[in-house]
Protein backbone atom coordinates (compact mmCIF):
# COMPACT_ATOMS: atom_id res chain seq x y z
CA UNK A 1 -8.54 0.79 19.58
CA UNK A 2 -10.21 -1.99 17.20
CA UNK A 3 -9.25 -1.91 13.61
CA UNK A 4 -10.44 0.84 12.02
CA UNK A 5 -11.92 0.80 8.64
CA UNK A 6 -10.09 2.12 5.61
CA UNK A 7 -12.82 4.56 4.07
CA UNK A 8 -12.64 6.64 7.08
CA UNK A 9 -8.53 7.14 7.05
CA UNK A 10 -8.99 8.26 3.48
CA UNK A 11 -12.32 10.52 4.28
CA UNK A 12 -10.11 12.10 6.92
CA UNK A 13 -7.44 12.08 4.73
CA UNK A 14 -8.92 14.25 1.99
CA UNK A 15 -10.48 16.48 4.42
CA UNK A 16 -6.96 17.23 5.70
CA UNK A 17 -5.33 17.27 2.40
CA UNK A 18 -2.74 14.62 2.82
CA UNK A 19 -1.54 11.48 2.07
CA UNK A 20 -1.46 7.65 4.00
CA UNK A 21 1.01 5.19 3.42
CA UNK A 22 0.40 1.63 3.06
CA UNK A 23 3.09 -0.32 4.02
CA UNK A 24 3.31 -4.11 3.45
CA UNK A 25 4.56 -6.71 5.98
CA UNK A 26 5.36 -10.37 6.30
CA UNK A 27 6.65 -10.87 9.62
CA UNK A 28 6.37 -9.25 13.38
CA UNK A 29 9.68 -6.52 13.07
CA UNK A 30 8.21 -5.13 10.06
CA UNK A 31 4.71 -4.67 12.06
CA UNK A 32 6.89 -3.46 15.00
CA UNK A 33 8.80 -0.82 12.61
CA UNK A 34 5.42 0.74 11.43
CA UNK A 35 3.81 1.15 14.56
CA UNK A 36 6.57 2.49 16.41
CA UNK A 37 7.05 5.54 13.33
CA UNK A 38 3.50 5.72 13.62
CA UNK A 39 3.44 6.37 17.41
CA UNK A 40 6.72 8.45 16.80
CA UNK A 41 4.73 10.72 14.44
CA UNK A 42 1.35 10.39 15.34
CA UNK A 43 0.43 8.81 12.57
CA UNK A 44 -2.72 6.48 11.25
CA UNK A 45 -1.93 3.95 9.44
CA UNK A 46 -2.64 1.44 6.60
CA UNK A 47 -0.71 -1.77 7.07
CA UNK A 48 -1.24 -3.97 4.45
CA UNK A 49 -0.56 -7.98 3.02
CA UNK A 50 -0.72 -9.64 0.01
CA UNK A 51 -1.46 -12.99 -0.90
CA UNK A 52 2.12 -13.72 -0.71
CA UNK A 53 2.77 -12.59 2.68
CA UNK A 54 -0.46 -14.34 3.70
CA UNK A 55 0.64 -17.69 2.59
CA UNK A 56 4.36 -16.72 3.92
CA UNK A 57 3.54 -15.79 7.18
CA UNK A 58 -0.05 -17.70 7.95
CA UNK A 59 -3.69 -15.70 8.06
CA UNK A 60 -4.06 -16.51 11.93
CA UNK A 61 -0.42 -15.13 12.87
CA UNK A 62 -0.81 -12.38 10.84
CA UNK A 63 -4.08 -11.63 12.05
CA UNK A 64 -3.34 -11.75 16.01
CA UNK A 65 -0.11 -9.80 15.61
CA UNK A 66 -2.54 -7.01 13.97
CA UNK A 67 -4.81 -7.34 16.72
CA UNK A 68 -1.69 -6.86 18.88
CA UNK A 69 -0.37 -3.88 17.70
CA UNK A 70 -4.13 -2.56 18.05
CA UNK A 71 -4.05 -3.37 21.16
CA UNK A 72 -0.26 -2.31 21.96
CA UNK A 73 -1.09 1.12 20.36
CA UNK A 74 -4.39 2.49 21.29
CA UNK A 75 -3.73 5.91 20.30
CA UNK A 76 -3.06 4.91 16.56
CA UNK A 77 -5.84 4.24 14.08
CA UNK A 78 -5.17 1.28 12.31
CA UNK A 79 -6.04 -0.73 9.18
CA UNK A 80 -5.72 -4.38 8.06
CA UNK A 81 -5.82 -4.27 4.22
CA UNK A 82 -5.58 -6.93 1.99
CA UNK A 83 -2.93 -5.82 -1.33
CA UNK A 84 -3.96 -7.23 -4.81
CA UNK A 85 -6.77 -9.66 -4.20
CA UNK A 86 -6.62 -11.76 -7.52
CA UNK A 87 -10.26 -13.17 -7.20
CA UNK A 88 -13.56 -12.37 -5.12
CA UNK A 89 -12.49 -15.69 -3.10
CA UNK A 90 -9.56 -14.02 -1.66
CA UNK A 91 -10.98 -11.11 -1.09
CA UNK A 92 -13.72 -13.20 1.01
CA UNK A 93 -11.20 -15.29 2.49
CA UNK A 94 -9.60 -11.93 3.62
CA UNK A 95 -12.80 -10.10 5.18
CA UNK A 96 -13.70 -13.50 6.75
CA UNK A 97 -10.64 -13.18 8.59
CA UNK A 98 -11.17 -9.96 10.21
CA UNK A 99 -9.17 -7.55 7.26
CA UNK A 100 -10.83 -4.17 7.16
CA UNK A 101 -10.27 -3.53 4.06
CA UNK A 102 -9.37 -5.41 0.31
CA UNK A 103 -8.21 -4.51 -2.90
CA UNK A 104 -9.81 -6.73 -5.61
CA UNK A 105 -7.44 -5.80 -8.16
CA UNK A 106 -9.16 -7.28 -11.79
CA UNK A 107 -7.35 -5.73 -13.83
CA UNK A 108 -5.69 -8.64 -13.79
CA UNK A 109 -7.06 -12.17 -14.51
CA UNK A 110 -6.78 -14.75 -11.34
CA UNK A 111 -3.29 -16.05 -12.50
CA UNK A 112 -2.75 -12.17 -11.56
CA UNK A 113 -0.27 -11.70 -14.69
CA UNK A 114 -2.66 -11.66 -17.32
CA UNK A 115 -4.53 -8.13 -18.17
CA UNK A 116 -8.18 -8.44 -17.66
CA UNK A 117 -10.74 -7.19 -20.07
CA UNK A 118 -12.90 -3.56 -18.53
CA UNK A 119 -15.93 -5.64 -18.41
CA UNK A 120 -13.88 -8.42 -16.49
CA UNK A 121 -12.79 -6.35 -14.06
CA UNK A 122 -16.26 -4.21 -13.31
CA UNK A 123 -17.59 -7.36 -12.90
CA UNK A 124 -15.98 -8.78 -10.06
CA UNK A 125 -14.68 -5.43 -8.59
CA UNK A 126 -18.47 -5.07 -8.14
CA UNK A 127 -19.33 -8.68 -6.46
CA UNK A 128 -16.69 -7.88 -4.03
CA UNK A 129 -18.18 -4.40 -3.28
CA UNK A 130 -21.47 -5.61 -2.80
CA UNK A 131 -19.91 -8.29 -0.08
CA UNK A 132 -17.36 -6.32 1.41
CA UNK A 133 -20.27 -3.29 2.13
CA UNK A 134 -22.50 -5.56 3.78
CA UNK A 135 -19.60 -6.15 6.14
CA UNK A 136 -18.70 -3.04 6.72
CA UNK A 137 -14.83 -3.07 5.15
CA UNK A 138 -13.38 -1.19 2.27
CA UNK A 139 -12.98 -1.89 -1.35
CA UNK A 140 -10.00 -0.75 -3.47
CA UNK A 141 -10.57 -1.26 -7.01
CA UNK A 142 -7.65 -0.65 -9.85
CA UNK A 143 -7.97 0.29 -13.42
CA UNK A 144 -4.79 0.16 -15.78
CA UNK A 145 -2.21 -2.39 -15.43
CA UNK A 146 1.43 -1.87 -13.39
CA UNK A 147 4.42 -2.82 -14.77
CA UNK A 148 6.92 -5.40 -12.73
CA UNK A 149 6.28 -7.84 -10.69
CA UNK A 150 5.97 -8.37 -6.90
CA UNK A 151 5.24 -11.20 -5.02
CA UNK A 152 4.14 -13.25 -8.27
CA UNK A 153 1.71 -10.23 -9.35
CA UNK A 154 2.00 -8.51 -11.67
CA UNK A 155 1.93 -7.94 -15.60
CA UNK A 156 6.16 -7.50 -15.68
CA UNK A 157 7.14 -4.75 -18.50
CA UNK A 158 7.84 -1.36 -17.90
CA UNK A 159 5.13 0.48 -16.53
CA UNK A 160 3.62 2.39 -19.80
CA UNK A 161 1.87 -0.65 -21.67
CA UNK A 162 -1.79 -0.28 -19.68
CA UNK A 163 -1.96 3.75 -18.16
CA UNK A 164 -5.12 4.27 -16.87
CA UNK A 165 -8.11 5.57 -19.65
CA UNK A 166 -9.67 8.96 -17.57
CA UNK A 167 -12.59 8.04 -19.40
CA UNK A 168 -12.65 4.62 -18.31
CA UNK A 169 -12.06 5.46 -14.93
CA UNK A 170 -15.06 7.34 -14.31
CA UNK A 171 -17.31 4.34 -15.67
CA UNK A 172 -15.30 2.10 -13.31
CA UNK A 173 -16.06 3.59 -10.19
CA UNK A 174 -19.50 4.22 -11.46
CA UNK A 175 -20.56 0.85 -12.03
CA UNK A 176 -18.44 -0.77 -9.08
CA UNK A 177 -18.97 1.69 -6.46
CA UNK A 178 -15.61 1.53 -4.92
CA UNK A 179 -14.48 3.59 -2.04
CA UNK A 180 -10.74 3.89 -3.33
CA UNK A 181 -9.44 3.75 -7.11
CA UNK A 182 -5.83 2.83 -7.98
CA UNK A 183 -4.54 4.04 -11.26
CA UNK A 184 -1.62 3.32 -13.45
CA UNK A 185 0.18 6.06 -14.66
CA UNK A 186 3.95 4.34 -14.97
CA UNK A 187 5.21 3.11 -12.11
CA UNK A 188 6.06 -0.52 -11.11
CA UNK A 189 6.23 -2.88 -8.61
CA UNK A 190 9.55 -3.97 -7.22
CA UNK A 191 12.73 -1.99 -7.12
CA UNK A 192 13.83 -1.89 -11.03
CA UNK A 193 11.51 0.84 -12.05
CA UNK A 194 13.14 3.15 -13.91
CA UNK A 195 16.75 3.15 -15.66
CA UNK A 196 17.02 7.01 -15.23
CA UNK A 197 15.05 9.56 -12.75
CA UNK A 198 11.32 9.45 -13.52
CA UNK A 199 10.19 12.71 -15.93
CA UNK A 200 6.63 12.87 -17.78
CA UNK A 201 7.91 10.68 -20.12
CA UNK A 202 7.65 7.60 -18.38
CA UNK A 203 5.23 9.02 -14.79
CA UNK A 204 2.20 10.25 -16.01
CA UNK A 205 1.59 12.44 -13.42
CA UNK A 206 -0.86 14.42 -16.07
CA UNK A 207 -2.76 11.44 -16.58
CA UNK A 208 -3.27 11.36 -12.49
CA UNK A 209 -4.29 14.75 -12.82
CA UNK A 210 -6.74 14.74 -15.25
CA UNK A 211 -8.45 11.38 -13.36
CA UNK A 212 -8.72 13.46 -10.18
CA UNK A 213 -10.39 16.43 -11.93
CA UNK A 214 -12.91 14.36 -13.36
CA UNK A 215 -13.38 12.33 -10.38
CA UNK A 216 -12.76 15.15 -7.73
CA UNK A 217 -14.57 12.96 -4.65
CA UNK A 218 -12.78 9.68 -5.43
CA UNK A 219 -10.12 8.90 -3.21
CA UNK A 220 -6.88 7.76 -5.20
CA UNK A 221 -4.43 5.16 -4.90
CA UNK A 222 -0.88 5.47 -6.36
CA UNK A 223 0.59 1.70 -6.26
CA UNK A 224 4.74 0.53 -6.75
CA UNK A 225 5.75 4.46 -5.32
CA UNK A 226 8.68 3.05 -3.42
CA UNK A 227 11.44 5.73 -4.15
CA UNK A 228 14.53 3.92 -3.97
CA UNK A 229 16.46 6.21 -2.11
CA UNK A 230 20.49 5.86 -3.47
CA UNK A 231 21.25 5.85 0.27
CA UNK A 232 19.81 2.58 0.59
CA UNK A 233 20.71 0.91 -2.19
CA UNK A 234 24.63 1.97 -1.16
CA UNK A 235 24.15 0.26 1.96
CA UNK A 236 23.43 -2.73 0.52
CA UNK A 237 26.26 -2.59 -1.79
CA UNK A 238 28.82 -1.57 0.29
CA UNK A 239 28.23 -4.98 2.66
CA UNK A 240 28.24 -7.27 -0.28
CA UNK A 241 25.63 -6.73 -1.87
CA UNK A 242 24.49 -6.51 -5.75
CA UNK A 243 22.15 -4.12 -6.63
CA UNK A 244 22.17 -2.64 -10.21
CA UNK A 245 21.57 1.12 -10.50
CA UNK A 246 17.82 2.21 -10.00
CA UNK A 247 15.13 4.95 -9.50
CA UNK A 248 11.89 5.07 -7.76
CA UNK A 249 9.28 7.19 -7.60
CA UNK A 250 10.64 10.66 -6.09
CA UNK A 251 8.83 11.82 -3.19
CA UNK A 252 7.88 15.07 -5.04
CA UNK A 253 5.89 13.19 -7.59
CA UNK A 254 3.95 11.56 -4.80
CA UNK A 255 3.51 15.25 -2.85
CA UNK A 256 2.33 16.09 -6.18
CA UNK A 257 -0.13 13.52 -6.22
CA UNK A 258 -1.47 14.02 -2.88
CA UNK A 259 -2.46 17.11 -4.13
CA UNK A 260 -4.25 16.30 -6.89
CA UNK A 261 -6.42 13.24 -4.95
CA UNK A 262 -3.85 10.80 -3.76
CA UNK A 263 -5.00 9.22 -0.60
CA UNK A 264 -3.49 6.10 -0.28
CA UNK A 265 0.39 5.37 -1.20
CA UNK A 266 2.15 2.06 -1.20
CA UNK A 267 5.39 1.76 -0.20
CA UNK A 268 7.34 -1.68 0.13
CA UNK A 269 10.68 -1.82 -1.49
CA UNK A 270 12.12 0.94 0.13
CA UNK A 271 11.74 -0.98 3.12
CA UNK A 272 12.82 -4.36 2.14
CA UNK A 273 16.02 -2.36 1.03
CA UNK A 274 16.51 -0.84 4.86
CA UNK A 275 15.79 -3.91 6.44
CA UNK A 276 18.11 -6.38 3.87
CA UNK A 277 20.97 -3.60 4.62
CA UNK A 278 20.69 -3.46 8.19
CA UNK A 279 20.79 -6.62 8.46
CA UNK A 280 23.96 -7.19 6.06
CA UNK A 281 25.50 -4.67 7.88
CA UNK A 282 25.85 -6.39 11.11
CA UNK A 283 26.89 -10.15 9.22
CA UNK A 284 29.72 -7.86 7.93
CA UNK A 285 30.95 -5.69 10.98
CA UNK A 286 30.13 -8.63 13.74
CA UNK A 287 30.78 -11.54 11.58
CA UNK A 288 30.84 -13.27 15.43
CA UNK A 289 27.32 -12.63 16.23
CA UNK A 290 24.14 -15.51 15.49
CA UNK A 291 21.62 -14.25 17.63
CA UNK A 292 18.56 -13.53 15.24
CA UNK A 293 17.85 -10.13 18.04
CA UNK A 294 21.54 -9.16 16.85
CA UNK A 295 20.88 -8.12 13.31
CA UNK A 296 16.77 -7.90 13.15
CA UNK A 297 16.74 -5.16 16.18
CA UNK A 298 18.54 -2.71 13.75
CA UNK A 299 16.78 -4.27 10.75
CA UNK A 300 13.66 -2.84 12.49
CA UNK A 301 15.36 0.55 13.21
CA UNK A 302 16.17 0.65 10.16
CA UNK A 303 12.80 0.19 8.47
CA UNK A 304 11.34 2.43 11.65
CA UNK A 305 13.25 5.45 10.23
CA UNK A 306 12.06 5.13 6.58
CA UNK A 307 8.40 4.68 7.57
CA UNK A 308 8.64 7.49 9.59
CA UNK A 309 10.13 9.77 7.35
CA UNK A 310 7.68 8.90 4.76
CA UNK A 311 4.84 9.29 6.97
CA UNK A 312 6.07 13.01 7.18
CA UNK A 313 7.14 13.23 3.82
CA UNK A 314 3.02 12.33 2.94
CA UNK A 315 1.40 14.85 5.71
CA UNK A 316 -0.22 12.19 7.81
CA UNK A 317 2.22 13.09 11.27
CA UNK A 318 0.08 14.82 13.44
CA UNK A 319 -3.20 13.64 12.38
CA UNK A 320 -3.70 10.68 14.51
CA UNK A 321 -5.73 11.98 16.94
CA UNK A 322 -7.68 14.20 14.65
CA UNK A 323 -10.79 11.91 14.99
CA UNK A 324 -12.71 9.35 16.64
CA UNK A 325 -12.50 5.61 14.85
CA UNK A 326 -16.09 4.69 13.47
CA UNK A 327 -16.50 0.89 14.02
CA UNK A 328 -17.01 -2.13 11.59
CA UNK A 329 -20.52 -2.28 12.71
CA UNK A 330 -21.25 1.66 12.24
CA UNK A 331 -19.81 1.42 8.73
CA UNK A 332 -22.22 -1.51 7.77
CA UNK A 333 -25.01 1.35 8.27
CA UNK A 334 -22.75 3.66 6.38
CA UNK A 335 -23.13 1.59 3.61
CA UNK A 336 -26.41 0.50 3.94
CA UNK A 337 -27.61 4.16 3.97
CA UNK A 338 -25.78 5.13 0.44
């Protein structure tokens, strides 16, 4: 199977009520974990890289080993997708390429740490709509500004300085024409979130629903919903590690979503934190051992059993095989027709 394009995971998505995750990679385990959990669930699947994993691991690698686990996995529907495009350059660079989908995030200015004005934002999120159409791959816009940082992106702060306007967000996707909107409603990127467990003091989840009933046909985005499970984090600590205390997003909040218009979830700490304890695991038990295969096999069990219980967790197990992929080229006409 070819990589698929984003809009149709997420049409399929809201027919079926349930959420994808989008899980971020740098290297070939982490590609490895995610299509193995998606193949153990049955499972489509967002994978997704950001400029900093671009540069890290090189376009052209990171391309082919996407095209092999296309090819590796036949049975899965897959998407390339491009996380927080700071300009409509990158975003070109990125559908040039062969990604099948981009975020142009503007609600950030290029340097991608300083907020962007609406206008700003509608602007380009709009240039790179009008490109990205023409080739057939996905746009996800974002309105509102995250909190934290990740990958040198991000506004830092907590996560309640720039929550999403309802108001605003209508007008967005109205004048940008996006297929996929992601909102801010308190969370953050990276693993320091939140100092206690989230309430609806600092995760608007009201905010989220309000957005959805206004825009009931939009699919939505929630972006830095890692949720830090304690079991990980202990993991790490217990082999040397020196992680101070932290909560995520709990996976209740994101079911929570999903039903009121989440489509798309992103998920990357949590599996950073698998792999980084795995791996310290084995330099502590089998201080002996220096094969790289030694400690990044479980590394990429490890991440394996978190994408796979998320995948379950968001309702996307099973659904697979639900439909046939609509190619690049069939999507151009999509577009074209609208």
């Amino acid at each position: 199977m070819p990589l698929v394009s984003m809009r149709q995971l997420l049409d399929e998505a809201a027919k079926g009520g349930y959420g994808v995750g989008a899980f971020n990679v740098n290297n070939m385990e982490q590609i490895q974990a995610i299509m193995e959990a998606a193949r153990e669930t049955k499972s489509p699947v967002i994978i997704q890289a950001s400029r900093g994993a671009r540069s890290y691991s090189q376009d052209k690698f990171l391309y082919h080993l996407m095209l092999a686990a296309a090819e590796l996995y036949p049975e899965i529907p897959l998407v390339m997708h491009l996380d927080h495009g700071n300009s409509f350059e990158t975003c070109k660079s990125a559908i040039d390429l062969g990604f099948t989908s981009v975020m142009m995030d503007g609600s950030l200015k290029e340097d991608g740490k300083t907020p962007a004005t609406f206008e700003e934002n509608v602007a380009v999120t709009r240039a790179v709509v009008e490109l990205a159409h023409k080739c057939g791959v996905t746009v996800e816009g974002e309105i509102g500004v995250l909190g934290g940082i990740e990958d040198g992106h991000g506004a830092g702060g907590g996560g309640l300085e720039h929550v999403t306007d309802p108001a605003q967000a209508v007008e967005f996707v109205k004048k940008t024409g996006v297929d996929a909107l992601a909102i801010a409603i308190g969370t953050s990127h990276g693993a320091y979130k939140f100092s206690k467990k989230p309430d609806g003091s600092v995760l608007k989840m009201d905010v989220l629903m309000e957005i959805h009933r206004r825009l009931p046909g939009v699919h939505l985005v929630m972006h830095g919903s890692s949720s830090v499970p304690k079991d990980l984090q202990d993991v790490i600590n217990q082999y040397g590690g020196k992680l101070k205390p932290t909560w995520g997003v709990p996976v209740e909040e994101i079911q929570l979503g999903i039903r009121n218009g989440v489509r798309k979830i992103n998920v990357d700490t949590d599996n950073r934190l698998a792999i980084t304890g795995a791996i310290r695991k084995v330099f502590v038990e089998q201080p002996e051992k220096f094969d790289p295969r030694d400690y990044l096999k479980p590394a990429r069990e490890a991440m394996k059993k978190v994408v796979a219980l998320r995948m379950t967790q968001f309702g996307q197990a099973g659904h697979a095989s639900d439909y046939a992929p609509v190619s690049i080229e069939e999507m151009k006409k999509f577009y074209a027709a609208k």
